[in-house]
Structures are given as structure tokens and as C-alpha cells.
N, C-alpha and C. Protein backbone atom coordinates (compact mmCIF):
# COMPACT_ATOMS: atom_id res chain seq x y z
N UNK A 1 120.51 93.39 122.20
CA UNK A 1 120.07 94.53 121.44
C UNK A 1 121.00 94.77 120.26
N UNK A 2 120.51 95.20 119.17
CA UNK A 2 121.36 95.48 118.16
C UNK A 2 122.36 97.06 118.42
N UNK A 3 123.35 97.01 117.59
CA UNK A 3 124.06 98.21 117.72
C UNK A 3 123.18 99.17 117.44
N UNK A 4 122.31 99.21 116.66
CA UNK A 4 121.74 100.46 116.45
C UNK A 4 120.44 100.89 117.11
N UNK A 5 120.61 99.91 118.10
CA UNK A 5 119.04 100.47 119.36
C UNK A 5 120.12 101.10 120.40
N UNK A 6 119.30 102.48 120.64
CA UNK A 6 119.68 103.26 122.12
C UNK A 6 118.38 103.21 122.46
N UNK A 7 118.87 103.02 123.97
CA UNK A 7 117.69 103.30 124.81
C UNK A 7 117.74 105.17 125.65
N UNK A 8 117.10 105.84 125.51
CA UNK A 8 117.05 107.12 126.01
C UNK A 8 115.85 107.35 127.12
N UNK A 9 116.05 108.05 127.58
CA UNK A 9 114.82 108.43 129.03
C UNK A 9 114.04 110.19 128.52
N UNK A 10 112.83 109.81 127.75
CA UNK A 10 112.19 111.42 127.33
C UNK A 10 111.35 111.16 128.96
N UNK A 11 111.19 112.07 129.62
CA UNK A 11 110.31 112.77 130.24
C UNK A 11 109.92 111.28 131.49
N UNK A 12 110.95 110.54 131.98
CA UNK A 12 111.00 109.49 132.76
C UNK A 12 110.37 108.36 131.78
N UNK A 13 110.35 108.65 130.65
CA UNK A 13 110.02 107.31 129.91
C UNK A 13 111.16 106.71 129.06
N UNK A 14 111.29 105.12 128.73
CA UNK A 14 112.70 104.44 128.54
C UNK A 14 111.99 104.38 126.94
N UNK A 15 112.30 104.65 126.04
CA UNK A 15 112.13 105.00 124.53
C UNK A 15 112.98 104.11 124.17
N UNK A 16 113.09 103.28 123.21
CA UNK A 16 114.05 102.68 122.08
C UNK A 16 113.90 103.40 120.67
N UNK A 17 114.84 103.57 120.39
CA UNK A 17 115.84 104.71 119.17
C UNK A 17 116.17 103.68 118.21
N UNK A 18 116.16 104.00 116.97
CA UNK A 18 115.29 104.75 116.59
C UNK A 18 114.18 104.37 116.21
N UNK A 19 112.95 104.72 115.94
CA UNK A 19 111.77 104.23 115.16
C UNK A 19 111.39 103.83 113.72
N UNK A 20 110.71 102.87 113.73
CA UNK A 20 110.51 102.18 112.28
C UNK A 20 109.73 103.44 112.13
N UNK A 21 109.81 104.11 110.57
CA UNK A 21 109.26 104.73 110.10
C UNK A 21 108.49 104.46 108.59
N UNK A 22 106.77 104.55 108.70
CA UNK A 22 106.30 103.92 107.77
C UNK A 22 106.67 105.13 106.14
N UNK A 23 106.47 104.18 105.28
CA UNK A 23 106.94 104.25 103.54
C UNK A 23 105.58 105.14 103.31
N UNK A 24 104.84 106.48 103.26
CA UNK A 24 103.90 107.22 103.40
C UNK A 24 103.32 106.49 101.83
N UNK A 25 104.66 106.42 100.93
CA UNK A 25 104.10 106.12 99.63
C UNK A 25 103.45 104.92 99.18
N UNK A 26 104.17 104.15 99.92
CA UNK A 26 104.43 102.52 99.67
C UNK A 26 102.49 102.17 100.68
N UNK A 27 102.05 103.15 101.14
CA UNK A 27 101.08 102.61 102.53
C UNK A 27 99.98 103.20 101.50
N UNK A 28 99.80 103.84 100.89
CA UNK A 28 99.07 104.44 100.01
C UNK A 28 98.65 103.07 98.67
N UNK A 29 99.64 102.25 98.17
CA UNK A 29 99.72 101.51 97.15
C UNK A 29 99.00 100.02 97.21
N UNK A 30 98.74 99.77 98.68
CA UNK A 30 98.99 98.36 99.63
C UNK A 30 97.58 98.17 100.55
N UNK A 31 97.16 97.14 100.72
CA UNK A 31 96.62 97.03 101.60
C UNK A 31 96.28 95.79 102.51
N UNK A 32 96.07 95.87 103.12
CA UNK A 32 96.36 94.38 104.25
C UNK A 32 95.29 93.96 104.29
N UNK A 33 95.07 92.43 104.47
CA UNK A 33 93.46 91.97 104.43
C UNK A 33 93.39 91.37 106.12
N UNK A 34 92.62 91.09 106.17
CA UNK A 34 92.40 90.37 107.52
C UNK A 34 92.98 89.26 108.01
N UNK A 35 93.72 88.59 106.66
CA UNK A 35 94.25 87.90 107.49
C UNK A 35 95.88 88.06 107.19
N UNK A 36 96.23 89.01 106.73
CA UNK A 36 97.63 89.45 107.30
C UNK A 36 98.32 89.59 105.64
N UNK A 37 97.61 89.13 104.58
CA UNK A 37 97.60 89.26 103.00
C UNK A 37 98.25 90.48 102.46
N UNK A 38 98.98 90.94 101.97
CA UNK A 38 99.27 92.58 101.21
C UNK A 38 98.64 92.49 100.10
N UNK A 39 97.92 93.24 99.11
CA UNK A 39 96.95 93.48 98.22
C UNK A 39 97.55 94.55 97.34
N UNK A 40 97.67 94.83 96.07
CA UNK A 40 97.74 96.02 95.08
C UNK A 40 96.92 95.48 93.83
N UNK A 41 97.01 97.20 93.30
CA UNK A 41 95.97 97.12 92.43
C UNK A 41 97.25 96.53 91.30
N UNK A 42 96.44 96.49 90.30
CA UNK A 42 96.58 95.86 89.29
C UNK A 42 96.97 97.33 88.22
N UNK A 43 98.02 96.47 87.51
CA UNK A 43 98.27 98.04 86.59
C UNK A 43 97.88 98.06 85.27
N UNK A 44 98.05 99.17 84.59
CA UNK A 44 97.31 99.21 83.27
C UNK A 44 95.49 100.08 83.02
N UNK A 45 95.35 100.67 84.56
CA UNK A 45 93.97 100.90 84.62
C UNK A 45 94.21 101.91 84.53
N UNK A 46 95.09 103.10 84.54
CA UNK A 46 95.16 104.54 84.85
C UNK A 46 94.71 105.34 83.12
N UNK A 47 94.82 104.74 82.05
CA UNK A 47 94.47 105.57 81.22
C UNK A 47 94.40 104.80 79.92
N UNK A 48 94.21 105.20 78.78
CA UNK A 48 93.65 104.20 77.56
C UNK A 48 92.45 103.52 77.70
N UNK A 49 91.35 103.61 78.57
CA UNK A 49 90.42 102.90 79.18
C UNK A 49 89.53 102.48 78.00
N UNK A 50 88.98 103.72 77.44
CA UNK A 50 88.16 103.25 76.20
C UNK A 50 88.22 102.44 75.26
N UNK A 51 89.82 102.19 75.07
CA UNK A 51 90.07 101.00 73.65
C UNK A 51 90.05 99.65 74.82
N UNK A 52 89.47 99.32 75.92
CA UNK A 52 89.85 98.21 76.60
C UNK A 52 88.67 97.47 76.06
N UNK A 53 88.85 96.24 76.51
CA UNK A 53 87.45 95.86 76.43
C UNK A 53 87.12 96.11 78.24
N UNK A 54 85.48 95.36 77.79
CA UNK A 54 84.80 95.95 79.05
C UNK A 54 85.54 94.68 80.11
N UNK A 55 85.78 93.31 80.05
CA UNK A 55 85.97 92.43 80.37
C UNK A 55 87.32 92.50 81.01
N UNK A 56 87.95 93.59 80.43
CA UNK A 56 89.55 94.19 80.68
C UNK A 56 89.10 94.55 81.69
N UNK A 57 88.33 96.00 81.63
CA UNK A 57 87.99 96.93 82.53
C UNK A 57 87.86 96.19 83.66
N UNK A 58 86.78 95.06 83.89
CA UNK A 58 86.39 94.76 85.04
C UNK A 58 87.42 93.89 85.89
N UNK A 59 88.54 92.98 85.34
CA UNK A 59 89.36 92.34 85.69
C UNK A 59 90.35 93.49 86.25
N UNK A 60 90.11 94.79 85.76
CA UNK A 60 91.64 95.68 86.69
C UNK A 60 91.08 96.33 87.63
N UNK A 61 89.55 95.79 87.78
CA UNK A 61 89.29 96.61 89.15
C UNK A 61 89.10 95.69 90.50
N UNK A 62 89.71 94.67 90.33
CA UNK A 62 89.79 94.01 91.51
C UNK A 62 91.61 93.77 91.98
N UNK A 63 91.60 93.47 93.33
CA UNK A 63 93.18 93.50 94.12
C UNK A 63 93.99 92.44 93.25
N UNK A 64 95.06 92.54 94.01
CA UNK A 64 95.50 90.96 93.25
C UNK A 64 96.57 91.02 94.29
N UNK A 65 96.73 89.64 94.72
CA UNK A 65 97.84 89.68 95.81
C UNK A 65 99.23 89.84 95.73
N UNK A 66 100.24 90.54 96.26
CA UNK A 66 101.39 90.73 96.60
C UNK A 66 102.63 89.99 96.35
N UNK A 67 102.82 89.88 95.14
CA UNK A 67 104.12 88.34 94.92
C UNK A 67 104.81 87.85 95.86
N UNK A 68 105.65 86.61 95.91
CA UNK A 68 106.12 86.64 97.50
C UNK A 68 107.05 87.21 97.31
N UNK A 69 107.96 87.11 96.36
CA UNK A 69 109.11 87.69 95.80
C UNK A 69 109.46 89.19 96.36
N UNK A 70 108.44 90.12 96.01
CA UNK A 70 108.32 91.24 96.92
C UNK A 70 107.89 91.60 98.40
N UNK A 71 106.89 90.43 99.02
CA UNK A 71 106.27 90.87 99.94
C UNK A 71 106.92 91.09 101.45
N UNK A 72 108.33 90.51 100.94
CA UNK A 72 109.30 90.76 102.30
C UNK A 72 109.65 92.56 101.98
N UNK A 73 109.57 92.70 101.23
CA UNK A 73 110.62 94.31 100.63
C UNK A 73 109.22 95.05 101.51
N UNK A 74 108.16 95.01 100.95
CA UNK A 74 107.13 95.73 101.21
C UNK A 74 107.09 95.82 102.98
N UNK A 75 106.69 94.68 103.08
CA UNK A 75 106.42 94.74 104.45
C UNK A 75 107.82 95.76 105.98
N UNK A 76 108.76 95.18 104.74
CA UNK A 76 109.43 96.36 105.54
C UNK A 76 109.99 97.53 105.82
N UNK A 77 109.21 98.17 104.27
CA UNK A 77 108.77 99.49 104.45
C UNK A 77 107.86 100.34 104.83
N UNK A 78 106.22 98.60 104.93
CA UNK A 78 105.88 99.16 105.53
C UNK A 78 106.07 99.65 107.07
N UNK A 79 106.60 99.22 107.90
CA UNK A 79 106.99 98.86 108.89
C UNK A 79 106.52 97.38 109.67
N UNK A 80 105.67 96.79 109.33
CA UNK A 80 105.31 95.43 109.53
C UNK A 80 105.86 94.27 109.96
N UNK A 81 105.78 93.42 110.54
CA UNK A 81 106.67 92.37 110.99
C UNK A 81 106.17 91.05 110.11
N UNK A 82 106.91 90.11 110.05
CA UNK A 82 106.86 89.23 108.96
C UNK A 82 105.69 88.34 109.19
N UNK A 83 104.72 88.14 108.06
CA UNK A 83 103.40 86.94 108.49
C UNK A 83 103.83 85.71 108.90
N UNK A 84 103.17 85.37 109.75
CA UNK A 84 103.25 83.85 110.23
C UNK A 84 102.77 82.91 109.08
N UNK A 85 103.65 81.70 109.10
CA UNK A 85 103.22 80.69 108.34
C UNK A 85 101.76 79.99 109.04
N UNK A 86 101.00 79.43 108.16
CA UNK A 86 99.73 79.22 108.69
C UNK A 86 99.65 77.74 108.35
């Protein structure tokens, strides 16, 4: 066990201390696909819309996947455990 797991007894139950606690913000931004993928939107869509073209428009309304670069940071705020290689 790591130094920073206690085990405590609430109410005859053996609890491990402390709990991953999810990123409320970060879970809001993200989304997981079925097969274990992290997803965000795409930026640049929140305002100026009218001078876009339409071709703009439609390209920022789809996901775009999660760099890998980040997707370790994310995942462990979200609280998530790391994807399996496939």
C-alpha cells in the first residue's frame, strides 16, 4: 500500500482513504466514447460565428480526440485509470 492509503473502519466497513476525487470542471469539458477514447470540443466556436464560413461552422461542431500528450493529465483528474493498449 502506498503511504498515503489508510485503511479506517466507518460503521464495520474497511474504507481506503483517501478518495479519488473527480475534476467537476475537467468532467464537464470531456467525454469518453465506448471504447475508452476522451473527446473535446474543438475551440474557436464560442463567438465571432457570423464572419465564419459555414464550412468553419460545421467542422467545430464535431469532437475531436484528446492529444496523447494530455490524455494522461486528463484522465487523472478525471479520476480514471489508464486505457489499455489494444
Amino acid at each position: 500500500m502506498p503511504s498515503q492509503m489508510v485503511t479506517r473502519f466507518v460503521e464495520g466497513i474497511v474504507t481506503n482513504m483517501p478518495k479519488i476525487k473527480t475534476h467537476k470542471a475537467t468532467a464537464k469539458r470531456f467525454r469518453i466514447t465506448g471504447s475508452g477514447k476522451l473527446r473535446r470540443r474543438k475551440q474557436g466556436s464560442s463567438h465571432f460565428r457570423r464572419r465564419k464560413s459555414k464550412r468553419v461552422l460545421r467542422s467545430l461542431d464535431k469532437d475531436e480526440p484528446v492529444a496523447s500528450a494530455d490524455d494522461k493529465r486528463v484522465r487523472r483528474i478525471l479520476g480514471l485509470r489508464r486505457r489499455s493498449k489494444r
